[in-house]
Structure formats: structure tokens, C-alpha cells
Protein backbone atom coordinates (compact mmCIF):
# COMPACT_ATOMS: atom_id res chain seq x y z
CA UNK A 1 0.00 0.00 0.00
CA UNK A 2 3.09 1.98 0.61
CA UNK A 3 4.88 1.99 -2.45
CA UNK A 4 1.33 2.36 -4.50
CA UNK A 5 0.66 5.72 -2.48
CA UNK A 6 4.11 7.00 -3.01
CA UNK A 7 3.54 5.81 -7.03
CA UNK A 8 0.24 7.96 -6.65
CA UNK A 9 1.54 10.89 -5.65
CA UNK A 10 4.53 10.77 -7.75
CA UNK A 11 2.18 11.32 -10.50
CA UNK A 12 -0.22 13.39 -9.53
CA UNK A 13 2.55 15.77 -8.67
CA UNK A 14 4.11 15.28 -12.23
CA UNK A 15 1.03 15.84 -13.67
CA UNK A 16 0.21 19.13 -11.65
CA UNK A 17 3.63 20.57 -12.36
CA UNK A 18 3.06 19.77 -16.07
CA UNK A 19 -0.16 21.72 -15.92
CA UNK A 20 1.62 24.74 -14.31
CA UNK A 21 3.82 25.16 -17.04
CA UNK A 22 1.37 24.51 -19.71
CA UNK A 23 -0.82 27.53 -17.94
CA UNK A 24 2.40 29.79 -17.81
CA UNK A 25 2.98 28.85 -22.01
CA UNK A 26 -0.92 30.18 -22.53
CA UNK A 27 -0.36 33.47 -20.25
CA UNK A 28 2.48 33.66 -22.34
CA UNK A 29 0.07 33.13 -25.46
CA UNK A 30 -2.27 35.59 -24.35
CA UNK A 31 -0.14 38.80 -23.63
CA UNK A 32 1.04 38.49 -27.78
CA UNK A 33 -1.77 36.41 -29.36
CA UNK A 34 -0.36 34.78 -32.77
CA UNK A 35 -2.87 37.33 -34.84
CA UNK A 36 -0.50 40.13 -33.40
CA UNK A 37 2.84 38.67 -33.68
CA UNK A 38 3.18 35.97 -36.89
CA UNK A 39 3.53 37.05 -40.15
CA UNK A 40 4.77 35.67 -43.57
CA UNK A 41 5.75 37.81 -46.80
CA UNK A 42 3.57 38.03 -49.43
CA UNK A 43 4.86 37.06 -52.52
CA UNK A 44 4.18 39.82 -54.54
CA UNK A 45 6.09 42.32 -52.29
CA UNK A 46 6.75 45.21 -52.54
CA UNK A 47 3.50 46.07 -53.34
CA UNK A 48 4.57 50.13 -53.44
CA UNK A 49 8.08 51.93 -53.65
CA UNK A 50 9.55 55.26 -55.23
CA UNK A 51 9.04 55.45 -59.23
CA UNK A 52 12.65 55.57 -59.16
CA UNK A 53 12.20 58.53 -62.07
CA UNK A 54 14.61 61.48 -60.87
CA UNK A 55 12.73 63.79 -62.57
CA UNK A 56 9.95 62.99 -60.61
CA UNK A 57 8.81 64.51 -56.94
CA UNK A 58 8.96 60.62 -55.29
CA UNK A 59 11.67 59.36 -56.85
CA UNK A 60 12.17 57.34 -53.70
CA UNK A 61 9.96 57.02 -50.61
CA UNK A 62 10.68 57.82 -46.37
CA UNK A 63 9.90 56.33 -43.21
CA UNK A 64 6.63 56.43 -42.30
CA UNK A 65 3.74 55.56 -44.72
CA UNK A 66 0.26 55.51 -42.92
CA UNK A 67 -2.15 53.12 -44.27
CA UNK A 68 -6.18 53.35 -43.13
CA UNK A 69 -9.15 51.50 -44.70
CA UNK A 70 -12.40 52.98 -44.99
CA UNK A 71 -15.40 50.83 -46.62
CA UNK A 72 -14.16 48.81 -49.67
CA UNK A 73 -11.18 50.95 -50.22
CA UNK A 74 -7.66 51.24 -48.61
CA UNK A 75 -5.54 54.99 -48.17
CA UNK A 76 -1.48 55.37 -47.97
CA UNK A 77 -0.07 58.48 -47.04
CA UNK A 78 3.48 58.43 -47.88
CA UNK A 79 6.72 61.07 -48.10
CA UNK A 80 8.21 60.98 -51.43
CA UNK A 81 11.21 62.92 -52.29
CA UNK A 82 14.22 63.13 -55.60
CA UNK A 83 17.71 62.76 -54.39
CA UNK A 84 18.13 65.95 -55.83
CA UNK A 85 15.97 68.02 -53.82
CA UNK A 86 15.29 65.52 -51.32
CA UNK A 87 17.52 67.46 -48.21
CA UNK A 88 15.10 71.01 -49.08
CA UNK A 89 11.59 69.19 -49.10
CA UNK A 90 9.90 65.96 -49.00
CA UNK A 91 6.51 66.17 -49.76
CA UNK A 92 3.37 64.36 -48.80
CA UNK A 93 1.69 61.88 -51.26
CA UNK A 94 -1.66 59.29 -51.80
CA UNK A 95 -2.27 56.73 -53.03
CA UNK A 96 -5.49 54.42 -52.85
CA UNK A 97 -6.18 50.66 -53.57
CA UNK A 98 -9.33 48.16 -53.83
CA UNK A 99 -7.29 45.14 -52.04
CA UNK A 100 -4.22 47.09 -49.61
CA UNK A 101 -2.43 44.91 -53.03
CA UNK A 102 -2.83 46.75 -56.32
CA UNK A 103 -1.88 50.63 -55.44
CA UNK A 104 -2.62 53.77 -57.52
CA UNK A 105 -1.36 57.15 -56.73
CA UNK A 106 -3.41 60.43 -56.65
CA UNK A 107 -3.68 62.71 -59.86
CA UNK A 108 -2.72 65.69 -57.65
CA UNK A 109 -0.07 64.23 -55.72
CA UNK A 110 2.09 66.17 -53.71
CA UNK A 111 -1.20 66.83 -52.12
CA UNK A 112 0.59 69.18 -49.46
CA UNK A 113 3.41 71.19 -49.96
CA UNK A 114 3.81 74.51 -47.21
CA UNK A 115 5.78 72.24 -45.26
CA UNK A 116 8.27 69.12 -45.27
CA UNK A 117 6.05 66.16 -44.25
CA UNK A 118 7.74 62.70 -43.27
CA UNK A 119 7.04 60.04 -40.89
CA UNK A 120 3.55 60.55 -40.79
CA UNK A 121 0.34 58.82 -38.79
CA UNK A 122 -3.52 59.38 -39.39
CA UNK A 123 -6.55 58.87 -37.69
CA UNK A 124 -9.89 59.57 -37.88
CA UNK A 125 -11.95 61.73 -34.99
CA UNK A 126 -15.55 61.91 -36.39
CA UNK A 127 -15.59 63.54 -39.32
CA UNK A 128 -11.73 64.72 -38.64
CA UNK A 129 -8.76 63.03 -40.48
CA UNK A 130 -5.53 63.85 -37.55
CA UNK A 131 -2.25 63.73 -38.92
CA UNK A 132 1.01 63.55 -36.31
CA UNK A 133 3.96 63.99 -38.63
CA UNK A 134 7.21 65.19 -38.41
CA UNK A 135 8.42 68.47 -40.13
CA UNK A 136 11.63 69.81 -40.95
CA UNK A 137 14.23 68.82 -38.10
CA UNK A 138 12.35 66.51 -36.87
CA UNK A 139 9.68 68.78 -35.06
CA UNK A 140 6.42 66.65 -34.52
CA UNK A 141 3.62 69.03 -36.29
CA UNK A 142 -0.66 68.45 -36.44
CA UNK A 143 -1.87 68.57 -39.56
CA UNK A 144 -5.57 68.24 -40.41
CA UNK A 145 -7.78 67.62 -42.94
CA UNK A 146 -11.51 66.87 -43.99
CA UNK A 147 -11.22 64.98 -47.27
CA UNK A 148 -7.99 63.53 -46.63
CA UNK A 149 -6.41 65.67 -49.86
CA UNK A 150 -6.24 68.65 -48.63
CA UNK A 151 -4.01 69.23 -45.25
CA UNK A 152 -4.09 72.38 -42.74
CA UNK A 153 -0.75 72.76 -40.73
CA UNK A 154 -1.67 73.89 -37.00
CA UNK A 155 2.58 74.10 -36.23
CA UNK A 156 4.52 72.07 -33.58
CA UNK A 157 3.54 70.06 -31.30
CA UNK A 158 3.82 72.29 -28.13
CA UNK A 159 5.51 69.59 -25.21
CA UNK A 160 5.97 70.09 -21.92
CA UNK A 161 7.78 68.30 -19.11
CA UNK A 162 5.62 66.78 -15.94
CA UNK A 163 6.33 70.12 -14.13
CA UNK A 164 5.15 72.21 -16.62
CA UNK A 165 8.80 73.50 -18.71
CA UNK A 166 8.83 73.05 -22.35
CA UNK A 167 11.04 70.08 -23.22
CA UNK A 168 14.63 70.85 -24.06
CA UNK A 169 15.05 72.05 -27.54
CA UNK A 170 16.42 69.32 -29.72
CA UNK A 171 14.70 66.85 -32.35
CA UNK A 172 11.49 65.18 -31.25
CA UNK A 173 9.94 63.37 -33.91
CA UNK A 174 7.69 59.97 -35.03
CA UNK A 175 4.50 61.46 -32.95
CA UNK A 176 1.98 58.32 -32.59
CA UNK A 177 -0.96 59.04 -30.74
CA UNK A 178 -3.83 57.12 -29.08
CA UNK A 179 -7.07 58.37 -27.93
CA UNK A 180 -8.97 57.27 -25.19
CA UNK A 181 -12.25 59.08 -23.80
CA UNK A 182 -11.35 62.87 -23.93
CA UNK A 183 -7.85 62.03 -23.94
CA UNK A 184 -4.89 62.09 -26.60
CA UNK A 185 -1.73 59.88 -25.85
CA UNK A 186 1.65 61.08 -27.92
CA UNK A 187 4.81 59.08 -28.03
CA UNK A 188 6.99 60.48 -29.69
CA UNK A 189 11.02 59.54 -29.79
CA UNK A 190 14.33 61.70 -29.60
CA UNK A 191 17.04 60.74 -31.59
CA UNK A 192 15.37 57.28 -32.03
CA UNK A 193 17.09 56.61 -28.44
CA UNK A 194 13.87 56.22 -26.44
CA UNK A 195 10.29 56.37 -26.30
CA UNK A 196 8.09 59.34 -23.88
CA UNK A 197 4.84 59.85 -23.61
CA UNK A 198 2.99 62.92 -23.19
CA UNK A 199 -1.40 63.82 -22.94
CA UNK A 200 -3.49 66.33 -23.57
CA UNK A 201 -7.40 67.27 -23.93
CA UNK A 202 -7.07 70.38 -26.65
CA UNK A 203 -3.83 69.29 -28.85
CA UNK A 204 -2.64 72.53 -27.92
CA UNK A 205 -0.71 71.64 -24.79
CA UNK A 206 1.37 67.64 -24.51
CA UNK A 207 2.06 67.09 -20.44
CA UNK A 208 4.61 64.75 -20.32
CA UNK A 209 3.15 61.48 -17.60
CA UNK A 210 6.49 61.23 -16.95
CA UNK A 211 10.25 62.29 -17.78
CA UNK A 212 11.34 59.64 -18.06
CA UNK A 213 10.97 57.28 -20.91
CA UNK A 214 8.37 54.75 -21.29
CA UNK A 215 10.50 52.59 -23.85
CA UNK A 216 14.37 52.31 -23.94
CA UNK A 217 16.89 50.87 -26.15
CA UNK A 218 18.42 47.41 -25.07
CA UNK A 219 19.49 45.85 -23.38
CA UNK A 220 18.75 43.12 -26.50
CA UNK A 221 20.79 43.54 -29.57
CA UNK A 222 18.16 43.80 -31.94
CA UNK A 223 17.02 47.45 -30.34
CA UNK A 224 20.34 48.12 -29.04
CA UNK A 225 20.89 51.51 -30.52
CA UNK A 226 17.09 53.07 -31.78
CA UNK A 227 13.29 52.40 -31.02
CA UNK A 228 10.54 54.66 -32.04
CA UNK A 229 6.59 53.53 -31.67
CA UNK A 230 5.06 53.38 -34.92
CA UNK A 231 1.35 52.34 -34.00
CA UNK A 232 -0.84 51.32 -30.84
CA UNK A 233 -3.59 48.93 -31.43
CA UNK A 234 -5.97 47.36 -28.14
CA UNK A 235 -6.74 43.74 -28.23
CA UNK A 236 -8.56 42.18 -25.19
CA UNK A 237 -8.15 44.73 -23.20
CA UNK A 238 -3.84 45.43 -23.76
CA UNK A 239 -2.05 47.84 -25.73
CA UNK A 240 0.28 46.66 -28.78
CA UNK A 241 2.88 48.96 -29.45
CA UNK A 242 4.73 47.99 -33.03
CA UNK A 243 7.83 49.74 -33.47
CA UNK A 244 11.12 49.82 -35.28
CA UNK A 245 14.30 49.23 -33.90
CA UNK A 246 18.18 48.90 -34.79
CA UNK A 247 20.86 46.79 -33.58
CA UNK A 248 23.67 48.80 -35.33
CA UNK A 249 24.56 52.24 -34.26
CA UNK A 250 25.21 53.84 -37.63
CA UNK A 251 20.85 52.47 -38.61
CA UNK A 252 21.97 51.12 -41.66
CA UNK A 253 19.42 48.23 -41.25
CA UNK A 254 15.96 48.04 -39.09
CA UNK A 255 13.40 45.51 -37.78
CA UNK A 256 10.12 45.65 -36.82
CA UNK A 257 8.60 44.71 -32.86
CA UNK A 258 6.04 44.86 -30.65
CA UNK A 259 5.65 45.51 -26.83
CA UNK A 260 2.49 45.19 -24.59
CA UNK A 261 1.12 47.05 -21.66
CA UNK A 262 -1.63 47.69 -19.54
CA UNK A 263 -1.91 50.93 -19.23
CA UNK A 264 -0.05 52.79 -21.67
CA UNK A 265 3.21 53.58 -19.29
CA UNK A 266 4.57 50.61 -18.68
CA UNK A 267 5.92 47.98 -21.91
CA UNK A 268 7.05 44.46 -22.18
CA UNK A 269 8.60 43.70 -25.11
CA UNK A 270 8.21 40.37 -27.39
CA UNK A 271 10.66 37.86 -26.51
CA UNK A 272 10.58 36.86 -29.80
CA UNK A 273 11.55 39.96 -31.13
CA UNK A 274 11.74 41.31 -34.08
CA UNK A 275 9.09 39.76 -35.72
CA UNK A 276 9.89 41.10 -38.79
CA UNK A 277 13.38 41.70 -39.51
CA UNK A 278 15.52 41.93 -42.66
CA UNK A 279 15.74 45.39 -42.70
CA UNK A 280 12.20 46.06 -42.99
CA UNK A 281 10.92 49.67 -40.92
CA UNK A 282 7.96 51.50 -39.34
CA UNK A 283 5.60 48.23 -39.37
CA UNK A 284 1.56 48.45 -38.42
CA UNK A 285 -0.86 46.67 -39.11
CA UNK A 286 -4.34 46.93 -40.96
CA UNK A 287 -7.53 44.59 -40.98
CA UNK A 288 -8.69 43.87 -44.20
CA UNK A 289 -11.76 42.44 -42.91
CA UNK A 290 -11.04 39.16 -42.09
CA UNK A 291 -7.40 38.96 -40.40
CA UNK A 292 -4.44 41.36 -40.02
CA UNK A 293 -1.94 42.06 -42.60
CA UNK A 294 0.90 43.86 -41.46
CA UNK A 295 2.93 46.38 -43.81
CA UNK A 296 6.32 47.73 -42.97
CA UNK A 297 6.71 51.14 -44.89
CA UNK A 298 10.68 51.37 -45.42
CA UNK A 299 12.65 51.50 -48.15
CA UNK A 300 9.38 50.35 -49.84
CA UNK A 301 5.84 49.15 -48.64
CA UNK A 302 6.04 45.41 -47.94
CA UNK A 303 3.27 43.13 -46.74
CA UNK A 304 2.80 40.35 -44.59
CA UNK A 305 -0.16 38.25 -43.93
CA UNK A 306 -0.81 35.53 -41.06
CA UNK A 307 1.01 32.64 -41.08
CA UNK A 308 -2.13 30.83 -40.46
């Protein structure tokens, strides 16, 4: 009787610690669901790039194209620029497709041109197209627009630091904003060497939550030496940040990652970062109605679709 008990509990315990782990693997599974994080390339990449004409205005296309769908059809906002003129202006450009596949640019493209325009993200308040973008020196700016064409520049993003001081001068660029209730989130980066966060209710005035970053660099060699958010999308009740990172200190290559939180301060990255990598930049994703593709918008717009 003995031994049999002994034998009994042997197993039992066995068993229970094998159930631990498998509940610790679905936790795991839970905070960066496979619809988030695994991708495959689609075989007809790229599926948009420069014209690679110099004596046209996007010759060659920047870091970061926005993509949005509305109804049955998909928008890209994108910074084109000639290597000719490309360190005076880059210019902001559309193009529209049926499928997020087959692209086609705008007639009127530039379709804004008062102001250097790169790095851009759009949403939609209401009637209200938002664009965060960085301008010349990398000074985040609002830009607005009803129609989507035509864009009104409201100037700089106005930051502040938690005690109420404008932020040092210096570059601050790759704004990405999420709004919850009455409130607008920005993250924007400096020098691609960390992530901060700032709020506000009127997008006149950004109130750092804290000054200190919410994202560093490191300490894993893939981020090592730049990170800057690139979108925030909510899935059962977290926050998915994708952004781009490099492991080389002179950027000549970039990967795309994701990080998770619960309440918009605080990120855990992917240990299975990047999850796109090969030199492949400023990655977000889009539903097209049935499952998430994800597009990374530098040197050209690539997509991926589910691996499943």
C-alpha cells in the first residue's frame, strides 16, 4: 500500500507541475496572441516603392507611410522625395487601392506642400482626419484635414515636461498618438534613443506622464541603438505597441517589434523579437476584414499576412 501511495503521488505531482507550465505557455500566449505577432511575406512584395524617375517629386519614398481602410477601399499616405531636392523638401503623397495589393497614386499628388512632411500617422476623430507627422528637423507638427487631400498645418507640437517647462530644444519626432475618452496619448522619440509619452485634452498643450521614458533601447541587440513607436492597437483589453528598432549604431538596417502594456506607461517587449526583420521599418498593421496584414513602410511598402 506503501509503495502504491508514493507511485500515486509521484504522478499526480508530475502531472500538476506539467499543468503549471502549460498555464504559464498560454499566459504567455495571451499577452502576444499569434494574430499580433506571426507574419509571412507576401509574394508579390513590394506592393509600393519610389518610381525611381529622378525627374519625378517621389523618386524614392521615407519612413513612415500611414495606411487606413475605410469601406471597400484602402488609403497610404506616404513622403516621397528626388535625391536631388530631397535634403530642401519631402513632400506628402496618396495613393489608394481596392485590395491594400494593387496601389494607384493620386492625380494631384504632392497633395501638401507649405511644409516638409515625413514620418507621418492618421486617424480619424468623427468627421476629422488627424495627422502627427514630423516636419523639418524633426519637429512633430498636427496637420488636419476633412477629405484627406487637402491638409491644414496647426505648427509644432507644443511639449511640456511633468512640471510644466517646455522640453529641451532638440529633435522630437515619429508622434503616434492614441485616444482614449477625452484624452490624446503622444509618443513620440528623440534621436530614435527612447520612447516618452505625453497627454493632452485640446492638442494645444502635450504634459509629459512622466520624464522619463516609457521605452528604452536594449538591453537586447536587436534594439540596441534606436526604437521609435510606430502604432498602438488594443486587443482584449492590452495595448500593442509595433515599433522599429536597430541593432547597429550607424541604422543602416531596421526591424520591426512589438511591446504590450496595460496601461499605456509601462511595456514588455516580445521575446521573440523582431518579428519582422531583414531590414524592414515602421511596421503596423491593418484589418482587411477578415485577419491582419501587417505592412512595414521602409525603403518600400512590404506586406505580410498571417502565417495561419
Amino acid at each position: 500500500m506503501t509503495k502504491i501511495y508514493w507511485f500515486l503521488l509521484l504522478n499526480c505531482l508530475i502531472l500538476a507541475g506539467c499543468g503549471k507550465s502549460d498555464k504559464a505557455g498560454d499566459q504567455t500566449a495571451d499577452e502576444f496572441p499569434e494574430e499580433l505577432v506571426s507574419f509571412k511575406p507576401y509574394e508579390g512584395n513590394p506592393v509600393f516603392e519610389g518610381t525611381g524617375d529622378s525627374t519625378l517629386w517621389d523618386e524614392k519614398i521615407r519612413e513612415r507611410g500611414y495606411i487606413i481602410k475605410e469601406d471597400s477601399t484602402y488609403y497610404l499616405w506616404y513622403t516621397g522625395y528626388d535625391r536631388k531636392t530631397g535634403k530642401n523638401m519631402k513632400y506628402l503623397g496618396l495613393a489608394t487601392s481596392p485590395d491594400g495589393l494593387t496601389w494607384t497614386r493620386y492625380a494631384g499628388n504632392p497633395i501638401h506642400r507649405s511644409i516638409w512632411v515625413e514620418d507621418v500617422f492618421v486617424t480619424k476623430q468623427d468627421s476629422l482626419y488627424y495627422m502627427f507627422a514630423e516636419s523639418r528637423g524633426d519637429s512633430a507638427h498636427l496637420l488636419t484635414s476633412s477629405d484627406r487631400i487637402n491638409w491644414h498645418d496647426k505648427g509644432a507640437l507644443d511639449i511640456w515636461t511633468k512640471n510644466g517647462k517646455p522640453i529641451d530644444k532638440g529633435p522630437y519626432g515619429t508622434p503616434t498618438v492614441w485616444k482614449e475618452g477625452d484624452t490624446w496619448y503622444l509618443f513620440y522619440e528623440r534621436n530614435d534613443a527612447a520612447v516618452w509619452l505625453a497627454t493632452s485634452k485640446d492638442l494645444k498643450i502635450w504634459t509629459h506622464v512622466q520624464d522619463e521614458p516609457v521605452l528604452n533601447c536594449g538591453p537586447e541587440e536587436y534594439d540596441k541603438f534606436a526604437v521609435a513607436f510606430n502604432q498602438i492597437v488594443k486587443h482584449d483589453g492590452l495595448y500593442y505597441a509595433y515599433y522599429h528598432a536597430s541593432a547597429f549604431k550607424d541604422w543602416r538596417e531596421w526591424s520591426t517589434n512589438i511591446a504590450v502594456s496595460k496601461d499605456l506607461i509601462h511595456w514588455k517587449k516580445y521575446a521573440n523579437n523582431p518579428i519582422v526583420k531583414d531590414n524592414t521599418s515602421s511596421g503596423i498593421i491593418v484589418n482587411d476584414g477578415k485577419a491582419n496584414r501587417l505592412y512595414t513602410m521602409h525603403p518600400e511598402v512590404r506586406v505580410f499576412v498571417p502565417t495561419k
